[in-house]
Every structure is written in structure tokens, then in C-alpha cells.
Protein backbone atom coordinates (compact mmCIF):
# COMPACT_ATOMS: atom_id res chain seq x y z
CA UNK A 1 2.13 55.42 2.58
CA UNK A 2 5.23 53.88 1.67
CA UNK A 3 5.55 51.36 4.77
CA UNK A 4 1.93 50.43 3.24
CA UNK A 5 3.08 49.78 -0.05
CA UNK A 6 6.21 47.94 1.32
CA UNK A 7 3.47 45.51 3.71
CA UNK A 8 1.38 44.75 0.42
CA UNK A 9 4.35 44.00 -1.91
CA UNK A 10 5.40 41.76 1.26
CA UNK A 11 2.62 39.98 1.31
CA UNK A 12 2.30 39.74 -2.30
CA UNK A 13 5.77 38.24 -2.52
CA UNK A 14 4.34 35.63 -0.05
CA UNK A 15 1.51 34.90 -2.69
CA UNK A 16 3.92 33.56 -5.37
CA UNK A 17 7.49 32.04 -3.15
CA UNK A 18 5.33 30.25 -0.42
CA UNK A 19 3.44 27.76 -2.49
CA UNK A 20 -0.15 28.45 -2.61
CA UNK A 21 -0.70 29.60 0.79
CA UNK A 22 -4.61 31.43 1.02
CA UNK A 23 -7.00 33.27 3.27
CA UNK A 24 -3.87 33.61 5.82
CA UNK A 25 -2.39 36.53 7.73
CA UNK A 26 1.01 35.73 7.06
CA UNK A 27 3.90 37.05 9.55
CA UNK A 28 7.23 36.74 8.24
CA UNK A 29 10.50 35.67 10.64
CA UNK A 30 14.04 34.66 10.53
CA UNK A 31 15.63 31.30 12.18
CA UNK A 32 13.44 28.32 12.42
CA UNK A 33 13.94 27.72 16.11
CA UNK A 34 14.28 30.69 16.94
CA UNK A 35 10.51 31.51 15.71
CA UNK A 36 9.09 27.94 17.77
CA UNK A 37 11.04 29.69 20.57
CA UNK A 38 8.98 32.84 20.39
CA UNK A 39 5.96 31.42 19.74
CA UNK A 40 6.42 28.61 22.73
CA UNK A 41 3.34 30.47 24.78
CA UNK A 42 0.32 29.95 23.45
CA UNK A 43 -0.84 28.50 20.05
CA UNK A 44 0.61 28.92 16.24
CA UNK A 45 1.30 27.31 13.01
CA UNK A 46 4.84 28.22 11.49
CA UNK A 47 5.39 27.45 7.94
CA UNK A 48 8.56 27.00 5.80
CA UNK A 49 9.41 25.82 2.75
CA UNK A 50 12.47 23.99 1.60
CA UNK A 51 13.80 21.67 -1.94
CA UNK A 52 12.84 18.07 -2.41
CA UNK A 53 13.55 15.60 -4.77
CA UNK A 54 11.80 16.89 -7.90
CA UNK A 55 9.08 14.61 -9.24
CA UNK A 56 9.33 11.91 -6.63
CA UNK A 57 5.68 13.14 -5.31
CA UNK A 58 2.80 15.08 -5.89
CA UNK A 59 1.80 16.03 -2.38
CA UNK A 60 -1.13 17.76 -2.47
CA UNK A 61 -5.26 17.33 -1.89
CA UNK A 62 -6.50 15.65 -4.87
CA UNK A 63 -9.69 15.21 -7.07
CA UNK A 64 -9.77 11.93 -8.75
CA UNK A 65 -11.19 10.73 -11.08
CA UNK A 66 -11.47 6.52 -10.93
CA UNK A 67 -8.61 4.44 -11.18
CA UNK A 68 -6.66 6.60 -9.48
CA UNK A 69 -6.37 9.05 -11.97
CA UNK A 70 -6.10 12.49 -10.75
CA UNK A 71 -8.34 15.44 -12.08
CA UNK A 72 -6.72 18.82 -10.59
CA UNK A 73 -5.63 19.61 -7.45
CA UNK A 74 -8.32 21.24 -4.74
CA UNK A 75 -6.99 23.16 -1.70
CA UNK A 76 -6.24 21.71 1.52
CA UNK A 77 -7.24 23.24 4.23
CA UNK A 78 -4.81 23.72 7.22
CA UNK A 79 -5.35 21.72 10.39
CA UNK A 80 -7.80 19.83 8.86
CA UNK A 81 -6.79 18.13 5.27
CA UNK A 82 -3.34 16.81 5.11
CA UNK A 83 -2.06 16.02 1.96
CA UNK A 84 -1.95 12.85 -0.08
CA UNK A 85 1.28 11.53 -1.31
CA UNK A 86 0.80 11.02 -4.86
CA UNK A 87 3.69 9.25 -6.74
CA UNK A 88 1.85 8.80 -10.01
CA UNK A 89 -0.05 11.38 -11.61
CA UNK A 90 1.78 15.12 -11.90
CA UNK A 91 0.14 18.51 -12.26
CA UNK A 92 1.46 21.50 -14.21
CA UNK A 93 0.27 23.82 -11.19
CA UNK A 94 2.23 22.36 -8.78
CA UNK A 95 5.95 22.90 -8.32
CA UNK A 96 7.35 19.01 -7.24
CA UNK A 97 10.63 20.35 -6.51
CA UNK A 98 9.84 22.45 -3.63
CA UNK A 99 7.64 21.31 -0.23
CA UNK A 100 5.71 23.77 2.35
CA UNK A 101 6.45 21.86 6.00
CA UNK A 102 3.88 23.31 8.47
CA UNK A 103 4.09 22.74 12.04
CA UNK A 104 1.16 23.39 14.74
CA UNK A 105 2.45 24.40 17.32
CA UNK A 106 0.65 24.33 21.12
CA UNK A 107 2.35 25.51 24.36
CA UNK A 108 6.07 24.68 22.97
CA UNK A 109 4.70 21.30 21.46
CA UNK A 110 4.42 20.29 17.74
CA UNK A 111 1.48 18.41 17.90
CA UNK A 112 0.92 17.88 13.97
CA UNK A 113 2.87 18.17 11.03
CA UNK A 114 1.71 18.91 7.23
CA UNK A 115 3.49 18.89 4.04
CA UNK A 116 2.71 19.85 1.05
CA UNK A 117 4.18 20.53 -2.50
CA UNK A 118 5.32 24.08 -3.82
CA UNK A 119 2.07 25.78 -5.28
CA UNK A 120 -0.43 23.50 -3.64
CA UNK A 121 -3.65 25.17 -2.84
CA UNK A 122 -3.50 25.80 1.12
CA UNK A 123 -6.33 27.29 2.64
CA UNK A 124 -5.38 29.07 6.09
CA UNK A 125 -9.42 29.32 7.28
CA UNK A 126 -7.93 32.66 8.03
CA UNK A 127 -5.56 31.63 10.79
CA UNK A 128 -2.42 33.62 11.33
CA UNK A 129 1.00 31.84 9.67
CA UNK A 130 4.16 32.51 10.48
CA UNK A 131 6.09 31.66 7.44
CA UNK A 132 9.58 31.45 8.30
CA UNK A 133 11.91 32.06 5.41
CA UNK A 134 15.52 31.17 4.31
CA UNK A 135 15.15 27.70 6.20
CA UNK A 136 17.99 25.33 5.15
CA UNK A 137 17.90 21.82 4.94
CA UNK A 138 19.97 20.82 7.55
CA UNK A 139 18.15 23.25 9.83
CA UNK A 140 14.63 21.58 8.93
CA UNK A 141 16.17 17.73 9.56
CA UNK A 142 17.30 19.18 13.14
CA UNK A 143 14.56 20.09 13.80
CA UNK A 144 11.98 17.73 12.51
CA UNK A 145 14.55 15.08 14.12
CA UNK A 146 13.52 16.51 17.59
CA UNK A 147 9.61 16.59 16.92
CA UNK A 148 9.87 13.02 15.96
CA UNK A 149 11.42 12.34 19.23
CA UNK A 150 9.56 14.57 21.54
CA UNK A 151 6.11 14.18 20.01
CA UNK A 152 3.06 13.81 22.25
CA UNK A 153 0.86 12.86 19.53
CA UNK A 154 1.25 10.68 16.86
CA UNK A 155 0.32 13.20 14.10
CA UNK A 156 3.05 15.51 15.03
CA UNK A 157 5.34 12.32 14.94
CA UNK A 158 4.09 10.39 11.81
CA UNK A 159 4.09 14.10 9.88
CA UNK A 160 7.15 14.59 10.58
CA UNK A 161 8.91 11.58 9.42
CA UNK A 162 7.19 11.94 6.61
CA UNK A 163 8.65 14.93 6.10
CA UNK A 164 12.29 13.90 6.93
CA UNK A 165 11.50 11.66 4.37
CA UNK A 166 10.38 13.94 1.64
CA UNK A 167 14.33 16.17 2.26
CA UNK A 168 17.25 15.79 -0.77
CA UNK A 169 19.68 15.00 1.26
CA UNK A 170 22.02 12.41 2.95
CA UNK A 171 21.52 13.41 6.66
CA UNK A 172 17.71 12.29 6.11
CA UNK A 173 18.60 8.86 5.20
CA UNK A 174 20.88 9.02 7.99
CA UNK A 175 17.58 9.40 10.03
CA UNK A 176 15.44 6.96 8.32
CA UNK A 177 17.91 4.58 9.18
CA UNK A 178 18.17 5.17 12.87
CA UNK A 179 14.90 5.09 13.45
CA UNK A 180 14.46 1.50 11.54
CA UNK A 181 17.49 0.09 13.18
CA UNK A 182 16.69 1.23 16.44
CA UNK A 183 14.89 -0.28 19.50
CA UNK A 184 12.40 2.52 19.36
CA UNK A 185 7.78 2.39 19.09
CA UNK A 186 7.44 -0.40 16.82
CA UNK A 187 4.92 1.77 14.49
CA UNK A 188 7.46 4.40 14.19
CA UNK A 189 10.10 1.76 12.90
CA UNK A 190 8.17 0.45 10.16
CA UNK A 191 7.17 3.58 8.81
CA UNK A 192 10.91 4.66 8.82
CA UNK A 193 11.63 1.31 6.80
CA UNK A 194 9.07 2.06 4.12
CA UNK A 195 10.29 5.43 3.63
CA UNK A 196 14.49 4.58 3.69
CA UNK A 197 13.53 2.00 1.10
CA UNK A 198 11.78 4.61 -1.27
CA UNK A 199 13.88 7.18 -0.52
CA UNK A 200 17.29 6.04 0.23
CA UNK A 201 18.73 4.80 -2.87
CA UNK A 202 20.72 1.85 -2.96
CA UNK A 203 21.64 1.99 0.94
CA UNK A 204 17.66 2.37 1.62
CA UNK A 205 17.28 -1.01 -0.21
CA UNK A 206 20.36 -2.77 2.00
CA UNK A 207 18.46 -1.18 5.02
CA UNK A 208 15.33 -2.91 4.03
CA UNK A 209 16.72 -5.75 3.03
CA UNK A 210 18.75 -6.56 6.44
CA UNK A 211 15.95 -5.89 8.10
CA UNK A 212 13.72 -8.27 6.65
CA UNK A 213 15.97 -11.01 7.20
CA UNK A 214 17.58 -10.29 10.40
CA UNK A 215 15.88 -8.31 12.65
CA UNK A 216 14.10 -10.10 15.52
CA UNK A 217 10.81 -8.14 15.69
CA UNK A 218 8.16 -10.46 13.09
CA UNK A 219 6.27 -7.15 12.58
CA UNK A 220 9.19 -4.85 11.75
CA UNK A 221 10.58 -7.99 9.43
CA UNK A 222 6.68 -8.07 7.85
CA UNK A 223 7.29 -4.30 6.87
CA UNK A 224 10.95 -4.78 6.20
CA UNK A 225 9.42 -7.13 3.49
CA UNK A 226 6.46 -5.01 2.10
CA UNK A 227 9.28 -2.01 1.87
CA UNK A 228 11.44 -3.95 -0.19
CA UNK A 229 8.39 -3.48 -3.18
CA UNK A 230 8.39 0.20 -2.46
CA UNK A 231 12.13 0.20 -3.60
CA UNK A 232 13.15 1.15 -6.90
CA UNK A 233 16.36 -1.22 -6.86
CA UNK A 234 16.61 -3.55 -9.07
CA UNK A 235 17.42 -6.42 -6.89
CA UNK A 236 13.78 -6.44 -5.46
CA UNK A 237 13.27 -9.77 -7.14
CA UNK A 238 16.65 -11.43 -6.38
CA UNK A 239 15.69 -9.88 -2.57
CA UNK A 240 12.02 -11.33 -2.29
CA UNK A 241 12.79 -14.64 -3.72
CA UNK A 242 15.99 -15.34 -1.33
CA UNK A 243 13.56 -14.66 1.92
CA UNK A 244 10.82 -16.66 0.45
CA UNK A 245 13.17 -19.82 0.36
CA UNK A 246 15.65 -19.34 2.94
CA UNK A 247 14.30 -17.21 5.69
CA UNK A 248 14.12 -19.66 8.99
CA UNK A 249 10.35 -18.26 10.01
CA UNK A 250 7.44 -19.26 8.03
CA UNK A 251 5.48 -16.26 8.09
CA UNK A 252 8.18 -14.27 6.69
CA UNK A 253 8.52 -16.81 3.91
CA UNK A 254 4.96 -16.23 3.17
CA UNK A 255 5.27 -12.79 3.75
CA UNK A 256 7.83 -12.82 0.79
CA UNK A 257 5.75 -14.63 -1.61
CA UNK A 258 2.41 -12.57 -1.11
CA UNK A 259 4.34 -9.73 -2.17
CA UNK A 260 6.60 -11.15 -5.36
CA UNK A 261 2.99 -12.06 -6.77
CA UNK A 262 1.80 -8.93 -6.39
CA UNK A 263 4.94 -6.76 -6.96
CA UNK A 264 6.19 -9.32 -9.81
CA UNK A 265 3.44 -10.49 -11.48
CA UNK A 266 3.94 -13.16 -14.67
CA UNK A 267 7.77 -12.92 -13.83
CA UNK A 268 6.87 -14.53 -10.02
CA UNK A 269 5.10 -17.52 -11.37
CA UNK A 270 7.94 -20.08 -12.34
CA UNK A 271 9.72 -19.15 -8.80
CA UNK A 272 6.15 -19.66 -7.10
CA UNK A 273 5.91 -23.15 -8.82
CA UNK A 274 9.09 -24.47 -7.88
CA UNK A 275 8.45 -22.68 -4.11
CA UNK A 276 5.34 -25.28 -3.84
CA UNK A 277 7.59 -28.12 -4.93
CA UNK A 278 9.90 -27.79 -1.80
CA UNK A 279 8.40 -26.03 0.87
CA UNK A 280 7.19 -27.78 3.46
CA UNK A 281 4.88 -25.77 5.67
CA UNK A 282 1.47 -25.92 4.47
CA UNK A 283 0.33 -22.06 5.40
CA UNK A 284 3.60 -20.89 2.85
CA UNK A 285 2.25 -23.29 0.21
CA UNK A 286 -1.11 -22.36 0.78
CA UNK A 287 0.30 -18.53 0.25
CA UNK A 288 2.11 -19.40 -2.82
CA UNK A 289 -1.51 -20.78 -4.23
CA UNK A 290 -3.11 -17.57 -3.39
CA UNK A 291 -0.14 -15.28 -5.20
CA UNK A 292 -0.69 -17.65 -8.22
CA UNK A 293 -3.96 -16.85 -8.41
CA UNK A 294 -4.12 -13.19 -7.63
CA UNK A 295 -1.88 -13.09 -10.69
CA UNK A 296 -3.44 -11.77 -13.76
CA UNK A 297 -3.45 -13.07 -17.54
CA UNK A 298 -3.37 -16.69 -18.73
CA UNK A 299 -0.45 -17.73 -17.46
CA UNK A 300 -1.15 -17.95 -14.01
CA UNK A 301 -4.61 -19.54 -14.67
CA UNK A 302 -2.50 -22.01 -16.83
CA UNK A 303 -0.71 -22.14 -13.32
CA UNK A 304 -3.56 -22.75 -11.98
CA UNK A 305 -5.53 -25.51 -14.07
CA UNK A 306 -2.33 -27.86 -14.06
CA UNK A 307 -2.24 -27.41 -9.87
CA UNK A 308 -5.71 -28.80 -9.75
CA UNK A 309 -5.62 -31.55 -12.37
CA UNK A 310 -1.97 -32.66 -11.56
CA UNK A 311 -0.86 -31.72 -8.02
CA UNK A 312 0.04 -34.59 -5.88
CA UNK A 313 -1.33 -32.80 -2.77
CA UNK A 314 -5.01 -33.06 -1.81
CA UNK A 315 -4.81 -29.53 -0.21
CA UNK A 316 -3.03 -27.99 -3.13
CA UNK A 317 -5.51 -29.02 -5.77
CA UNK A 318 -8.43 -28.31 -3.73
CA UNK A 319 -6.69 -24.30 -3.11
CA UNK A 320 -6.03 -24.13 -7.04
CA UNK A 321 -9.85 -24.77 -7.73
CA UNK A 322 -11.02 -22.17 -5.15
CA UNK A 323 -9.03 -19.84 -7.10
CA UNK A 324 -9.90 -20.54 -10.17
CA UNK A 325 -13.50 -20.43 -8.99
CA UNK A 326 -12.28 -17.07 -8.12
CA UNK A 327 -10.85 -15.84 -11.59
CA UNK A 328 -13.48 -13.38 -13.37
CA UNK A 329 -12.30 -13.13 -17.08
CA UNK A 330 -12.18 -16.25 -18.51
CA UNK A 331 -14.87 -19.44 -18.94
CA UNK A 332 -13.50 -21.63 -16.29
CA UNK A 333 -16.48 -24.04 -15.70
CA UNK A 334 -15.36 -26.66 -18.06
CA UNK A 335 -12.02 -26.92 -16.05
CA UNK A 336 -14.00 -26.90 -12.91
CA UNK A 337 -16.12 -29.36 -14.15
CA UNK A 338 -13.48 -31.79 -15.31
CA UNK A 339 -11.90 -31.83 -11.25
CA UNK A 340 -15.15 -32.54 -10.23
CA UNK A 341 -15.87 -35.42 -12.46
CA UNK A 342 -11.99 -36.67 -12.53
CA UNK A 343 -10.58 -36.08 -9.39
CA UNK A 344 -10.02 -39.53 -7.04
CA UNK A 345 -10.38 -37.37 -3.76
CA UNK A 346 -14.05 -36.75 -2.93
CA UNK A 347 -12.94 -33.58 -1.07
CA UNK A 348 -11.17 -32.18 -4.08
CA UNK A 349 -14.65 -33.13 -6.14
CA UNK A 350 -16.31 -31.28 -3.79
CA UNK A 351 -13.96 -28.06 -3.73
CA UNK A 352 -14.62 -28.26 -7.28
CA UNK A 353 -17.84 -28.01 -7.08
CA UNK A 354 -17.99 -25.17 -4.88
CA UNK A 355 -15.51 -23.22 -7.08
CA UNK A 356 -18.17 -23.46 -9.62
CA UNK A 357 -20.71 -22.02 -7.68
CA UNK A 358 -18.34 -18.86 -7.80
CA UNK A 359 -18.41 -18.60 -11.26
CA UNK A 360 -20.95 -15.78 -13.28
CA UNK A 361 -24.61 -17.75 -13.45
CA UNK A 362 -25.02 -17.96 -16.84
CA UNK A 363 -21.99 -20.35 -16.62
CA UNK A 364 -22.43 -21.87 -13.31
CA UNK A 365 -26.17 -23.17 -13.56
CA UNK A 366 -25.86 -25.13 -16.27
CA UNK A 367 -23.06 -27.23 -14.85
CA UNK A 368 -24.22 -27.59 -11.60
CA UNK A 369 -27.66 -29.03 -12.68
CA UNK A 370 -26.33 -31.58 -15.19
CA UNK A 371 -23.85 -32.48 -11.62
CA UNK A 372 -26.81 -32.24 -9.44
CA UNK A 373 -28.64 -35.00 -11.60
CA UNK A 374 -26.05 -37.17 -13.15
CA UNK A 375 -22.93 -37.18 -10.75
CA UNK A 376 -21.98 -40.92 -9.70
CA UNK A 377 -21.16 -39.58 -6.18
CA UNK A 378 -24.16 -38.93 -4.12
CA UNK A 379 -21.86 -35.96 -1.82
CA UNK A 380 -21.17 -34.25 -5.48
CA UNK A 381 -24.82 -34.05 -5.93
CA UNK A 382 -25.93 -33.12 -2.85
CA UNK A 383 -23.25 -30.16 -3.02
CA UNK A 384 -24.84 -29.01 -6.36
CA UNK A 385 -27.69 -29.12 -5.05
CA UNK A 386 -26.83 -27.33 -1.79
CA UNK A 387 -24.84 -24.69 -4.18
CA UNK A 388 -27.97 -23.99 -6.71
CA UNK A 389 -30.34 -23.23 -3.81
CA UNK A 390 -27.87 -20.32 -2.44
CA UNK A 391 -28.32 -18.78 -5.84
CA UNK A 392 -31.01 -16.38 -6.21
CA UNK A 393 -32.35 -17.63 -9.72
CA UNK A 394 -35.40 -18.60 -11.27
CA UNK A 395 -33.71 -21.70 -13.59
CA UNK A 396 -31.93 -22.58 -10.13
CA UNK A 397 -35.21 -22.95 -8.02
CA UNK A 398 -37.10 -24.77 -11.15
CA UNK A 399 -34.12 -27.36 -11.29
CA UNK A 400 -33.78 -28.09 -7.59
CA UNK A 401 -37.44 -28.59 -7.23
CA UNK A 402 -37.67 -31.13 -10.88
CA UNK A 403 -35.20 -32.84 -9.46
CA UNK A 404 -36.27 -33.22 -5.82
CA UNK A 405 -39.82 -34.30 -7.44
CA UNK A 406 -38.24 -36.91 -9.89
């Protein structure tokens, strides 16, 4: 009776220190690889749990409800539903400052690798865990450090740098930073770099940031460069804008740019003005043009308008109208309208045009009729006219054929 009443409390205590593990027969052991060493025959997932960062993630399965927004957290079930790394919304339920590794385990290989935050919902499916307690950190590094290198899958791999990833402590970073600066499987090196750069402090950053400029690999350097956003550093800015104008390869350059207008926003636009101003590859300024216009608010479509009316370059103008064609909340017709009346490059007129087929009906129609009848270029009018028969609109199809019959 009393070895009873000792098994239930046991597995009680499970309950409530190890997260919210359910519908498992939990085993309990001592020494990390010691237990993968028992368990080398055969099949098993051992479980642990160890500190993290508090309130860097929320990693857990989530319901959400648009937007991103997170309703409540659902269980995961083992094997089946790894988590999702949530930096955003937090949960009352769920204990940020712990994380439950899991390893599945097959014949002495990991061949996957879950984590989760203390108190997430895990459902076992009724599997058998072997929850291995009193795991340090150093002891979960060593040995997530050797699944990453002896992996046979890519699950067990990617998990586990993930996980090395999600450990307080200096010897992870240590990790990260081998694995990003070595000459290892490309697709392992650039998710090390995104992770050092979130996770390593100020050293991550320098990591990220030598890496985008120097190393010789254009893929690890394109991921070196979409890192440096992930960083919370504040010379992210100072970072992106010195590899946009200096960096010898053009596709880094661009690389650069894409991501100051989308990391920077308004703050990007002056530095993207002056970037079309010098550079002298075409794809980079054609890059900066996008970033403008992916922009929101009024000051990139103010941006915008004064590219297309006062540009120098043919191309440039002609890329400013597409996006403004492209730009949903304001009335941009008018603007449109004036390149398309004004401009002295027929192919600009006719960008013009087609950026005004892009625009909501109601506003488009209007102003591609009045072109498609009264334009002094006959290519302007045939473009309306070309642009108000792809539209699927009574007023369209009436105008096309009174003016056709005229």
C-alpha cells in the first residue's frame, strides 16, 4: 500500500514540475546520457526540462485568432505537433522561464527533437516518457551539441539547434557561433546565424554582422543579412545601411535594402532616396523602388509620386508608377493620370497607364475611358483600351464598345 501511494504521489509530482505533460506513462531516471544509453535498443522518447531566458518565447501549439493574435494555448501532441515559437503574444498558463526538450529516440539515434515551454499542454497519445530529471544546462548543450552533429534526419538536427538556441547561457552562443562560422551544411549555418543574432546579445549581432559582409557563401551572407533584423541591437540600422552602400556584390546590396524597408520603415526612406541617387546597378535601384513602396503611410507614397514625376531615369519612373498602382489606401489615379498625360517617354505613359488599371474600379474606369477617348497618343489609347477590356465590368464593356462604334 505504501509503495502505491509513493508511485501516485510520483506521478503526481510529474503532473505539476514537468510542464504539462498528459496521457503519458511517465518513467523517471537520473543522468541524461546515461538514460539515451539505456534506452539505445529499441525505440523511446526521453524528456527533460531545463531554464530559459524568461519571456523571450512562448513555445507552445497555438490557437489564433487573426492577425496573429493568440487565443489560448491547445496541446501538442508528441511526435506529431511541434511547437510554434511565439515571440509576441504571452499566456498566463504557461511558465516562459522554463522549456520541456524531448528527444525521440530510435536504435541509439535522435531522430527528432521538440521543445516546448514549462506548462504547455503535451499530449503523450499514451506513449511511455522517460522524463529525466535534475538535467543541467551544460549537460543538455553537450548533448544537444552531439545530436546536431550526428543527426540522420534533419528534424532531429533543426530541433535541436533550436533548442541550443532556446538555453541561458554562454556555452550556447558559443555553439551558435561555430556552427555559423564554420564550413559545415549550408542550411544548418543559416539557421545558426538567425538564432546567434536573436539570442546572442551584442556578440550575436557582431556574428551576424561579419557574416553578412565577409563571408564568401552569397546564401549564408543573404541570411547573415535577414538575421541582422532579428537582432535586438541597436545598430541594426547603422548595420543594414553600411552593406547596402558599400558591400562589393550587388545582391547583397539589395539584399540590405529589401530588409531596412521592411525592418525600418518611414526611418529607411531618406537613406533609400539618396541609395537611388548613387547606385549604379539597376536590379539594387530597382530594389530600393520596391522597399519605397512596400513602405506604409504618406511618406513613402510622397516618395513615390516625386520618383515618377521627377526622376531622371526612364526605368525609375516607370517602377515608381507600378507601385503606386500598387498602393491600396489612398486615391492615386489623379497622380497616375498626370504621368500618363505629362510624361515625355511613351513607355513611362504607358506604365502609367497600366498602374491605373491596378487601382479599385470605381477609380480606375473613369480615368481610363476619358484616356481611351481623348489621349493625343494613339499607344496610350490603345493601352486603355486593352486595360478596360481585362476588367470584368459592365461600364467597362459599354465604353469599349461606344468607342470602338464611334
Amino acid at each position: 500500500m505504501k509503495s502505491r501511494f509513493f508511485a501516485v504521489l510520483l506521478l503526481g509530482f510529474a503532473a505539476i514540475a514537468f510542464g504539462g505533460l498528459e496521457n503519458a506513462n511517465v518513467v523517471h531516471h537520473n543522468g541524461l546520457p546515461a538514460t539515451m544509453q539505456a534506452l539505445r535498443a529499441g525505440e523511446a522518447w526521453i524528456a527533460y526540462q531545463v531554464p530559459t531566458p524568461s519571456s523571450r518565447y512562448v513555445m507552445c501549439c497555438m490557437d489564433w485568432l487573426g492577425h496573429g493574435k493568440v487565443v489560448a494555448a491547445k496541446s501538442c501532441h508528441l511526435g506529431s505537433s511541434p511547437s510554434s515559437f511565439n515571440g509576441g503574444d504571452h499566456i498566463a498558463s504557461i511558465d516562459t522561464s522554463t522549456m520541456i526538450v524531448a528527444l525521440h529516440q530510435e536504435n541509439g539515434a535522435v531522430r527528432d527533437v521538440e521543445v516546448y515551454s514549462g506548462g504547455c499542454p503535451i499530449d503523450a497519445g499514451g506513449k511511455t516518457v522517460h522524463v529525466v530529471d535534475n538535467v543541467s544546462v551544460d549537460e543538455s548543450l553537450r548533448v544537444l551539441d552531439g545530436v546536431v552533429g550526428h543527426a540522420e534526419q534533419h528534424r532531429g538536427r533543426d530541433g535541436a539547434l533550436n533548442a541550443i538556441a532556446m538555453h541561458d547561457s554562454p556555452r550556447a552562443v558559443q555553439i551558435l557561433e561555430r556552427i555559423a562560422t564554420g564550413n559545415g551544411d549550408r542550411a544548418l549555418r543559416g539557421q545558426a546565424v538567425f538564432w546567434i543574432a536573436q539570442t546572442g546579445g551584442r556578440h550575436g549581432f557582431e556574428v551576424a554582422r561579419r557574416l553578412a559582409n565577409d563571408d564568401p557563401d552569397r546564401e549564408i551572407r543573404k541570411k547573415a543579412v535577414f538575421a541582422l533584423t532579428q537582432s535586438s541591437d541597436a545598430g541594426v540600422f547603422d548595420a543594414l545601411t553600411a552593406i547596402a552602400r558599400n558591400h562589393a556584390d550587388a545582391d547583397t546590396r539589395s539584399d540590405a535594402i529589401f530588409w531596412l524597408g521592411q525592418h525600418e520603415g518611414e526611418k529607411a526612406l531618406p537613406f533609400l532616396r539618396e541609395r537611388l541617387q548613387h547606385e549604379s546597378d539597376r536590379g539594387v535601384r530597382e530594389k530600393a523602388i520596391f522597399a519605397i513602396g512596400q513602405v506604409p503611410g504618406d511618406e513613402a507614397v510622397k516618395a513615390l509620386i516625386d520618383l515618377a514625376r521627377h526622376d531622371a531615369d526612364t526605368h525609375t519612373r516607370k517602377q515608381a508608377l507600378f507601385w503606386l498602382g500598387q498602393k491600396a489606401e489612398r486615391r492615386l489615379a489623379s497622380v497616375l493620370r498626370d504621368s500618363a498625360e505629362r510624361d515625355p517617354n511613351s513607355e513611362v505613359r504607358e506604365a502609367a497607364v497600366f498602374a491605373i488599371s491596378q487601382r479599385p474600379h470605381d477609380e480606375a474606369i473613369p480615368v481610363l475611358i476619358d484616356l481611351a477617348r481623348s489621349h493625343r497618343d494613339p499607344a496610350v489609347r490603345k493601352k486603355a483600351i486593352f486595360w478596360l477590356s481585362q476588367m470584368d465590368d459592365p461600364r467597362a464593356v459599354a465604353a469599349i464598345e461606344k468607342i470602338l462604334l464611334q
